[in-house]
C-alpha atoms as a PDB file:
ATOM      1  CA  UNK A   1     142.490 160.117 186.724  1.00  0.00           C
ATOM      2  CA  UNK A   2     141.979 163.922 186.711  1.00  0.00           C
ATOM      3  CA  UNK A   3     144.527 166.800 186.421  1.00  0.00           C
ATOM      4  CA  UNK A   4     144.731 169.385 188.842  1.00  0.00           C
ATOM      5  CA  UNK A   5     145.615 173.210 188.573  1.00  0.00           C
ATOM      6  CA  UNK A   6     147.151 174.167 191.467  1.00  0.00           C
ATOM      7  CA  UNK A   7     148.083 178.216 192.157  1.00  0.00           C
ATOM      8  CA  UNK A   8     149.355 179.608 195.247  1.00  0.00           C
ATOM      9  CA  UNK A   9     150.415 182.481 196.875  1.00  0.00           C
ATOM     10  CA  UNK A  10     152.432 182.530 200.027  1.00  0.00           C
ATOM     11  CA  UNK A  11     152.115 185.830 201.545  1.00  0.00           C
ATOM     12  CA  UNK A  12     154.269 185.548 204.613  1.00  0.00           C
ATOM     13  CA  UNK A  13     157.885 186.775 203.958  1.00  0.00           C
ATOM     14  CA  UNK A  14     160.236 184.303 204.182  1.00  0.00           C
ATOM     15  CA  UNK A  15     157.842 181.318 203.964  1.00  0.00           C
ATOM     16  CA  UNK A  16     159.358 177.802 203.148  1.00  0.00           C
ATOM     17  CA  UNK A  17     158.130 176.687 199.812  1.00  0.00           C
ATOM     18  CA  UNK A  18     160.160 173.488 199.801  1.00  0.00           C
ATOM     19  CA  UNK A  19     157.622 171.528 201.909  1.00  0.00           C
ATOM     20  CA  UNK A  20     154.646 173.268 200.066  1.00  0.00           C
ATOM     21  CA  UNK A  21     156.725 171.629 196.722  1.00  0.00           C
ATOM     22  CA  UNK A  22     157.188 168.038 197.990  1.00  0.00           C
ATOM     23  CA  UNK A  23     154.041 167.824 198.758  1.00  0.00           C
ATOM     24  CA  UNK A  24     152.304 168.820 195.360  1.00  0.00           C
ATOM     25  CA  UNK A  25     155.002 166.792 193.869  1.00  0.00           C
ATOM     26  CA  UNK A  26     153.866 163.646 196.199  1.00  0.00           C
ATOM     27  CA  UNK A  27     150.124 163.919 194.686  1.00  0.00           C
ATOM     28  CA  UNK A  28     150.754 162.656 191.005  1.00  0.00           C
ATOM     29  CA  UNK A  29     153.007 163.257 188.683  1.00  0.00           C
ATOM     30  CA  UNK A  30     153.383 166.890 187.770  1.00  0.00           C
ATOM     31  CA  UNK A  31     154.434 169.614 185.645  1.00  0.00           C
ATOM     32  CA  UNK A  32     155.261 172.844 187.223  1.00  0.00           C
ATOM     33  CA  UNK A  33     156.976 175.669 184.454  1.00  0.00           C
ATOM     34  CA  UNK A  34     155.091 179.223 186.540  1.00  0.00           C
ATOM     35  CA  UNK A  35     156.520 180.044 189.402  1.00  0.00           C
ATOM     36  CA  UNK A  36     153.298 179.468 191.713  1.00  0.00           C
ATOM     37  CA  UNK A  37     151.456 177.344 189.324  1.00  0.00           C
ATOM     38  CA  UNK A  38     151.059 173.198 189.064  1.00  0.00           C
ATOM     39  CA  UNK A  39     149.535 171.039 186.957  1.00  0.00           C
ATOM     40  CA  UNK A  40     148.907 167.670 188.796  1.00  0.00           C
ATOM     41  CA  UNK A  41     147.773 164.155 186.882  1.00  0.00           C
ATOM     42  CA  UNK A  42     146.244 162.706 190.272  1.00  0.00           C
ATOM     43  CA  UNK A  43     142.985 160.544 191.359  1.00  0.00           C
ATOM     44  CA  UNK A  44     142.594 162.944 194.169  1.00  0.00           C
ATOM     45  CA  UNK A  45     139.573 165.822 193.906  1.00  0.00           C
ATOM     46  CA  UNK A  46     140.393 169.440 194.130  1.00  0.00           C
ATOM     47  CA  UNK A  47     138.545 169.153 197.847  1.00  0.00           C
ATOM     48  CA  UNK A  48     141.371 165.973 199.013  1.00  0.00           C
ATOM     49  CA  UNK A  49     144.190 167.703 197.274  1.00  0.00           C
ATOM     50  CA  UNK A  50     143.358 170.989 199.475  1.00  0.00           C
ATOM     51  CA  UNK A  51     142.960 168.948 202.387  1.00  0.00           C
ATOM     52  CA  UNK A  52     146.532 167.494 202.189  1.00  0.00           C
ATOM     53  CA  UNK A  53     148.198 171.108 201.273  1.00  0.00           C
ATOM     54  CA  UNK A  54     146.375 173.366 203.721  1.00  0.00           C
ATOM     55  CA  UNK A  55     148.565 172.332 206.906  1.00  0.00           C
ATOM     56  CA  UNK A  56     151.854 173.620 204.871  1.00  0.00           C
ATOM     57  CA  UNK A  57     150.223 176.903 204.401  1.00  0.00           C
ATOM     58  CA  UNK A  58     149.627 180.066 206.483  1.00  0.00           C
ATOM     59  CA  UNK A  59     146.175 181.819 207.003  1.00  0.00           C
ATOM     60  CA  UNK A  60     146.937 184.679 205.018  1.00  0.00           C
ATOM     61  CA  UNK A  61     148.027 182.609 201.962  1.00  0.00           C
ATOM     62  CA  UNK A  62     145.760 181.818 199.432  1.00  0.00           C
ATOM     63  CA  UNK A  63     145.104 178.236 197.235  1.00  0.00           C
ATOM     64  CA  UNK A  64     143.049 177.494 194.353  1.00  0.00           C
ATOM     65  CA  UNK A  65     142.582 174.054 193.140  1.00  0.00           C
ATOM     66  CA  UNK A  66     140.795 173.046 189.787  1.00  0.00           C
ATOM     67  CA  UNK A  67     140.034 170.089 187.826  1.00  0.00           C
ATOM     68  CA  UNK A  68     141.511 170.768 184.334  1.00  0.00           C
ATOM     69  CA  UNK A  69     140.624 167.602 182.430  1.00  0.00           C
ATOM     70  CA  UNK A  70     138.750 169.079 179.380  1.00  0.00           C
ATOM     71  CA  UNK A  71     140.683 168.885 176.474  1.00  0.00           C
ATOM     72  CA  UNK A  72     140.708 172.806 175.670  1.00  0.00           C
ATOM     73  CA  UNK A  73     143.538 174.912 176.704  1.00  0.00           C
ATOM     74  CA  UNK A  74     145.207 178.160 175.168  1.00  0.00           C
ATOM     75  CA  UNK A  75     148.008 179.772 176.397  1.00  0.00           C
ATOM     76  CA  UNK A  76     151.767 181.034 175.278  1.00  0.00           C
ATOM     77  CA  UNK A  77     153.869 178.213 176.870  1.00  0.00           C
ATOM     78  CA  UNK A  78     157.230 176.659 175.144  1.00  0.00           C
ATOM     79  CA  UNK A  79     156.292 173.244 173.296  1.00  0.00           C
ATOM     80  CA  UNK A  80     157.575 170.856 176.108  1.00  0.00           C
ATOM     81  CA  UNK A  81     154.517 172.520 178.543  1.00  0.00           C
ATOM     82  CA  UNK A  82     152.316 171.332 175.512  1.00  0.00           C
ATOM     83  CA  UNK A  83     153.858 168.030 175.505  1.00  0.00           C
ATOM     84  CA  UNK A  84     153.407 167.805 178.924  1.00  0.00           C
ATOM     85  CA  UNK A  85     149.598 168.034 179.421  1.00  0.00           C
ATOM     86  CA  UNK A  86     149.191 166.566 175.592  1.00  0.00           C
ATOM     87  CA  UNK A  87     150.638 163.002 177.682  1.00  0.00           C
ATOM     88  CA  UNK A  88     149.180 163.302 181.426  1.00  0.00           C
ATOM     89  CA  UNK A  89     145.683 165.352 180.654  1.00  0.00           C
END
């Protein structure tokens, strides 16, 4: 099991992020506390993961997707988002 970053921006006005959501949320169980930013506990690789969002996203929008497993992190997040990734990382 790996954990996934997953950052987005949807450049079209008006785009729909609800299907964008459900579908990150379908991957693995999640945490999600920035606005365009996931953190996905998932067996899939950043290349499958991709491969399943894509389709919900326009050509103009942009995706990155990145295996954060290490154990190193920094950051100024409230203690829950710590929790979080402490349990499913």
């Amino acid at each position: 099991m790996s954990a996934l970053l997953i950052s987005y921006d949807l450049n079209s006005p008006g785009q729909n992020y609800t299907d964008l959501h459900d579908a990150i949320k379908s991957l693995g169980g999640w945490w999600h506390y920035l606005d365009s930013t996931w953190i996905v506990s998932t067996a899939l690789t950043p290349t499958q993961a991709s491969a399943k969002l894509k389709p919900l996203m326009d050509t103009n929008d942009r995706l990155l997707v990145i295996d954060v497993t290490a154990k190193t992190r920094s950051g100024w997040l409230p203690k829950r988002a710590w929790e979080w990734m402490t349990k499913h990382i």
